[in-house]
Protein backbone atom coordinates (compact mmCIF):
# COMPACT_ATOMS: atom_id res chain seq x y z
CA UNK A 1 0.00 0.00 0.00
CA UNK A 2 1.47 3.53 -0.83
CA UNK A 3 2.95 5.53 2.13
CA UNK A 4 1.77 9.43 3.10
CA UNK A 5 -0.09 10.27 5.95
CA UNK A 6 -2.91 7.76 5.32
CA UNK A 7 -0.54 4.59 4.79
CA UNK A 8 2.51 5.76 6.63
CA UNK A 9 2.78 3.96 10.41
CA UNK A 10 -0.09 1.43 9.90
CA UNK A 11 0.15 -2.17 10.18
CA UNK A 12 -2.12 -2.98 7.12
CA UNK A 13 0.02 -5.80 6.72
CA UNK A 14 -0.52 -8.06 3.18
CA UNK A 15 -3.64 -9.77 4.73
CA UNK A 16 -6.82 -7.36 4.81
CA UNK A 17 -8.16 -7.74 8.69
CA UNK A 18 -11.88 -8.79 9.52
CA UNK A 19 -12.71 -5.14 10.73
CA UNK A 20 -11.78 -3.72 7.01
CA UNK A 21 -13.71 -6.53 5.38
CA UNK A 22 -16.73 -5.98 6.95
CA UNK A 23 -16.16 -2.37 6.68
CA UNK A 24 -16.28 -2.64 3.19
CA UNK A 25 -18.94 -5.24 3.22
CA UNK A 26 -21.30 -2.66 5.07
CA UNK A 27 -20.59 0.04 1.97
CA UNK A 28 -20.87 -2.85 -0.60
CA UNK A 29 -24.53 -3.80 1.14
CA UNK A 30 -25.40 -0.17 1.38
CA UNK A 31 -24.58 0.37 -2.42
CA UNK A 32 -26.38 -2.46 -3.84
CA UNK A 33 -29.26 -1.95 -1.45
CA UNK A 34 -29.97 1.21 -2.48
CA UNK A 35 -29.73 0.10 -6.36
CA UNK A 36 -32.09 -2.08 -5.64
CA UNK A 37 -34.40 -0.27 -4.32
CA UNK A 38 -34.52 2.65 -6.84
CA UNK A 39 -37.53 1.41 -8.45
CA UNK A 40 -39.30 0.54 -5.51
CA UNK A 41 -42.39 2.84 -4.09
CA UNK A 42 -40.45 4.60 -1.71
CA UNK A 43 -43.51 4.49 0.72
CA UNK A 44 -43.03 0.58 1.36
CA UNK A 45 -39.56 1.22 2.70
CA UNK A 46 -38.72 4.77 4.20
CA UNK A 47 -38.71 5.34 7.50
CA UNK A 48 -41.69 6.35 8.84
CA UNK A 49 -42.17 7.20 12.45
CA UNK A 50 -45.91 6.41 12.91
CA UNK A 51 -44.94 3.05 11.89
CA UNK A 52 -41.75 2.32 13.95
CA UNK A 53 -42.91 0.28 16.37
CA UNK A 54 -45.15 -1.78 13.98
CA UNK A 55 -42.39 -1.99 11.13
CA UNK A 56 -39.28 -1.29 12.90
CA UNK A 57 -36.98 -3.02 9.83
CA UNK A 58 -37.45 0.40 8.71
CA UNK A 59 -35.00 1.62 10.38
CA UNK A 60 -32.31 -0.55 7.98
CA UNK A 61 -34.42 0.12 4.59
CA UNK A 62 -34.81 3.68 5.35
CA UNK A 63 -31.41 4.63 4.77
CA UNK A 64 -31.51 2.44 1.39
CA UNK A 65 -34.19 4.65 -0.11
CA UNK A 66 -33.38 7.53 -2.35
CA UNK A 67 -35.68 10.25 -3.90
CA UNK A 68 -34.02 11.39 -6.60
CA UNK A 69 -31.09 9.72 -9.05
CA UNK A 70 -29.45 13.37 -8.27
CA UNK A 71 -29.97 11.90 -3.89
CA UNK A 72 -28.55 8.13 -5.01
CA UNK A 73 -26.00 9.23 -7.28
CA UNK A 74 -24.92 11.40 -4.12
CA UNK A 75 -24.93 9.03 -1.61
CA UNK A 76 -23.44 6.17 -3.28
CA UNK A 77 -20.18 7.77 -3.92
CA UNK A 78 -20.49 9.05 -0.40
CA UNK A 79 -20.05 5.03 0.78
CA UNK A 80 -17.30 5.23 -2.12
CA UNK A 81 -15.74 7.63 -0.08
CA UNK A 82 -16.42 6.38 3.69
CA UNK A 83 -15.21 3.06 2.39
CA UNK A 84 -12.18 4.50 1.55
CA UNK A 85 -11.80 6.22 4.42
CA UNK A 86 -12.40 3.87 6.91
CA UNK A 87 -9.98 0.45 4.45
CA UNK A 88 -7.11 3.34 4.24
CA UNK A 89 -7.53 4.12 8.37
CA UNK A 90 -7.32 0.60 9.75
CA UNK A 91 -10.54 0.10 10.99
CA UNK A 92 -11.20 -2.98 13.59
CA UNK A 93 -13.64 -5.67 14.02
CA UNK A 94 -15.07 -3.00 16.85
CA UNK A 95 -15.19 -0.04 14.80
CA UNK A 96 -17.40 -1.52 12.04
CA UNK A 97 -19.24 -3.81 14.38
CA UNK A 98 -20.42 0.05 15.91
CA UNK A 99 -21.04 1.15 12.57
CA UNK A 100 -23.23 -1.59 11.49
CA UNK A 101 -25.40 -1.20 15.00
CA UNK A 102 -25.73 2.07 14.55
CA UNK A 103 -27.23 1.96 11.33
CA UNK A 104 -30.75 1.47 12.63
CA UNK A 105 -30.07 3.61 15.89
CA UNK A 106 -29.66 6.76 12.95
CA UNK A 107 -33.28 6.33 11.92
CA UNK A 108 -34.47 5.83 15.32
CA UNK A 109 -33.05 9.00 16.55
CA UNK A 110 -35.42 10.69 13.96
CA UNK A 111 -38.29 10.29 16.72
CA UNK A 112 -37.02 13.33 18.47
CA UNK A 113 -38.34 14.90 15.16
CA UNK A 114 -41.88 13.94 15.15
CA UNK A 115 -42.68 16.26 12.20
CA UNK A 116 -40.02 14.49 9.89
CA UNK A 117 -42.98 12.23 8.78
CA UNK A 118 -40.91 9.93 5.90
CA UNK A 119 -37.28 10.16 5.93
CA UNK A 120 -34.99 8.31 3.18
CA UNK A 121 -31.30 8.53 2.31
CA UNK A 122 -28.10 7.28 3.53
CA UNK A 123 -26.76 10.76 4.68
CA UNK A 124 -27.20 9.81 8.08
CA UNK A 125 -25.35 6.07 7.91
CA UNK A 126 -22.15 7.76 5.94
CA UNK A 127 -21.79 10.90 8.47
CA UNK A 128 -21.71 8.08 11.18
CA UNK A 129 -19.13 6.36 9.33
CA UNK A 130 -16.81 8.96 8.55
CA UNK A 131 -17.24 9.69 12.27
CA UNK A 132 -15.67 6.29 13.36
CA UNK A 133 -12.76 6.18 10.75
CA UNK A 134 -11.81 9.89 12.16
CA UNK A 135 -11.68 8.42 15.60
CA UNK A 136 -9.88 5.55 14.19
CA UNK A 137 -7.58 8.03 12.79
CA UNK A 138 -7.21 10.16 16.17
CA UNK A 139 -5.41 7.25 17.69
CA UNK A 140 -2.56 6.25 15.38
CA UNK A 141 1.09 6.31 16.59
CA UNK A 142 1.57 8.51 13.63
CA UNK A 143 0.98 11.97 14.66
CA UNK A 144 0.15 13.24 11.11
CA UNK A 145 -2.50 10.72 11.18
CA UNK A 146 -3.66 11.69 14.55
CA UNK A 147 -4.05 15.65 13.27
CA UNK A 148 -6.03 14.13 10.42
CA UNK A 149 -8.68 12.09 12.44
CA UNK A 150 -8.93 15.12 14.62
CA UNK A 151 -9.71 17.33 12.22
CA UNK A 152 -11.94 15.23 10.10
CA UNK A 153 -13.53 14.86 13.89
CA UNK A 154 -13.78 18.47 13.84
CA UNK A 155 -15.28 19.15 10.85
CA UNK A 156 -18.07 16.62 11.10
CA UNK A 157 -19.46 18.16 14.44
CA UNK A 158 -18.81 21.63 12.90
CA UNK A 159 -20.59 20.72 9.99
CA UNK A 160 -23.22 19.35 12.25
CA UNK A 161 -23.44 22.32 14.19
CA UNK A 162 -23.79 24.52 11.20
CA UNK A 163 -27.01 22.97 9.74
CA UNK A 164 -28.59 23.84 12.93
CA UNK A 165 -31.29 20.74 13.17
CA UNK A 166 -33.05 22.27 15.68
CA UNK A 167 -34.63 25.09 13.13
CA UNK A 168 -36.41 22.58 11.11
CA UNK A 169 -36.76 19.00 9.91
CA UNK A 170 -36.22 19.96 6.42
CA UNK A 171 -34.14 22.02 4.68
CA UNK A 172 -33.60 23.29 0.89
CA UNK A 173 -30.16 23.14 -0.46
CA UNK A 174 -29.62 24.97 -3.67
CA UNK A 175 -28.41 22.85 -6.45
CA UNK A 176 -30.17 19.84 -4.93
CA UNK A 177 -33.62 17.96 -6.53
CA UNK A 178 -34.39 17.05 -3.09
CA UNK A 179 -34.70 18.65 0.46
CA UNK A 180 -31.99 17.67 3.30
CA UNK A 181 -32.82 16.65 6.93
CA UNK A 182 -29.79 17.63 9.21
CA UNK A 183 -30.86 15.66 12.35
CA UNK A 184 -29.96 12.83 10.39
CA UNK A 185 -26.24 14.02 9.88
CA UNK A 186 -26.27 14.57 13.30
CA UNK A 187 -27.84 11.20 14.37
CA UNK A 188 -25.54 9.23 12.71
CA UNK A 189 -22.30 10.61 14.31
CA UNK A 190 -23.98 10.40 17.41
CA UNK A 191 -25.35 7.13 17.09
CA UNK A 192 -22.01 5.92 15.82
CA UNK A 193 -20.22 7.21 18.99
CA UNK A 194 -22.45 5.75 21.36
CA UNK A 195 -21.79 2.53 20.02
CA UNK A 196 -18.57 2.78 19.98
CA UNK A 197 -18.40 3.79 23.75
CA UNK A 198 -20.54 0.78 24.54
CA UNK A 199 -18.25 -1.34 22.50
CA UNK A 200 -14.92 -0.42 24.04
CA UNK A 201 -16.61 -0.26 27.60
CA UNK A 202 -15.79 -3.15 28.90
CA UNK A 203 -11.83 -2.90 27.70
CA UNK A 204 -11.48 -0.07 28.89
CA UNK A 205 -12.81 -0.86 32.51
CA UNK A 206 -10.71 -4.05 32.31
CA UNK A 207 -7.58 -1.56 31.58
CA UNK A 208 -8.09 0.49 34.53
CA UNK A 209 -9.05 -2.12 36.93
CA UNK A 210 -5.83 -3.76 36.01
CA UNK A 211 -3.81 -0.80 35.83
CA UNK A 212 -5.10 -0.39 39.62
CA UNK A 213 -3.99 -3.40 40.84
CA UNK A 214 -0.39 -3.40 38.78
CA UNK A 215 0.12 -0.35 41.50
CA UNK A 216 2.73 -0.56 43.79
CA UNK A 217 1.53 -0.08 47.48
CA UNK A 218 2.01 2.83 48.99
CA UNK A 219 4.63 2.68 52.33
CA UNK A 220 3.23 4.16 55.57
């Protein structure tokens, strides 16, 4: 794999890992998914919160459902791109495991927008994505590689920030066919963290316990 700041101090090694594979396995399913589902009435698959609790696969086939080619075209070489991002970062088994269970949790966390009545797109999945491959990122040896997670952390909850959810479920981007919904930017990178605090929970309690019992006692 070529050096730079993306290759340079990581342990790709000649043998992909099982995190990257299912990394890219999540995009590849996402992709195809989403082509398949182009023709399909978009109504039999969006998510829809008046039906959550009666359909709740909704919250996977939401994210697969696209309004426009202009939307699809989009969001497909968004996966491209989180792909990418998260094969050339070094994911782990961990990081896509949160990914993939925080897929759903994205849609779900549309309910605290009641008035976003049908929601399709996978916006929401990708931002979580990119989210985990910048953490990823933030803790390389490599410092250049650190600065880059960091500021690809950065920019995601700046980003966030600056489409200001709270004003409106909806909102009208020019040059787009079809009308964005922020929360679900936002509800991806935070479903995405969460899971990956819940995931790394239980190593990192076993860390400090240990570390607190490899301590020397003190002399009186």
């Amino acid at each position: 794999m070529a050096g730079g700041v993306w290759g340079h101090g990581l342990s790709l090694g000649r043998t992909p890992s099982h995190g990257r594979l299912l990394w890219l396995l999540i995009c590849l399913c996402a992709a195809l998914g989403s082509l398949a589902l182009r023709e399909s009435a978009p109504g039999t698959w969006d998510w829809q919160p008046a039906l959550a609790l009666q359909q709740p696969w909704r919250s996977v086939t939401g994210a697969l459902v696209h309004w426009t080619p202009q939307h699809l075209g989009l969001n497909l070489m968004g996966a491209a791109l989180v792909g990418l991002l998260g094969w050339r970062s070094g994911v782990t088994l961990r990081d896509s495991l949160a990914w993939l269970l925080s897929w759903p949790l994205t849609q779900w966390g549309l309910m605290l927008q009641p008035e976003l009545l049908h929601y399709g797109g996978l916006s929401g999945v990708l931002h979580g994505g990119a989210a985990i491959a910048a953490w990823r990122l933030s803790q390389q040896t490599d410092v250049r590689q650190r600065w880059v997670g960091r500021l690809l952390g950065a920019g995601l909850v700046l980003k966030c920030l600056s489409e200001a959810p709270w004003q409106g479920a909806l909102q009208r981007v020019e040059g787009f066919d079809f009308a964005l919904a922020p929360l679900a930017h936002s509800s991806g990178v935070l479903s995405a963290g969460l899971m990956l605090l819940l995931l790394n929970l239980p190593s990192v309690l076993s860390s400090l316990f240990a570390s607190s019992h490899d301590r020397p006692p003190r002399s009186s």
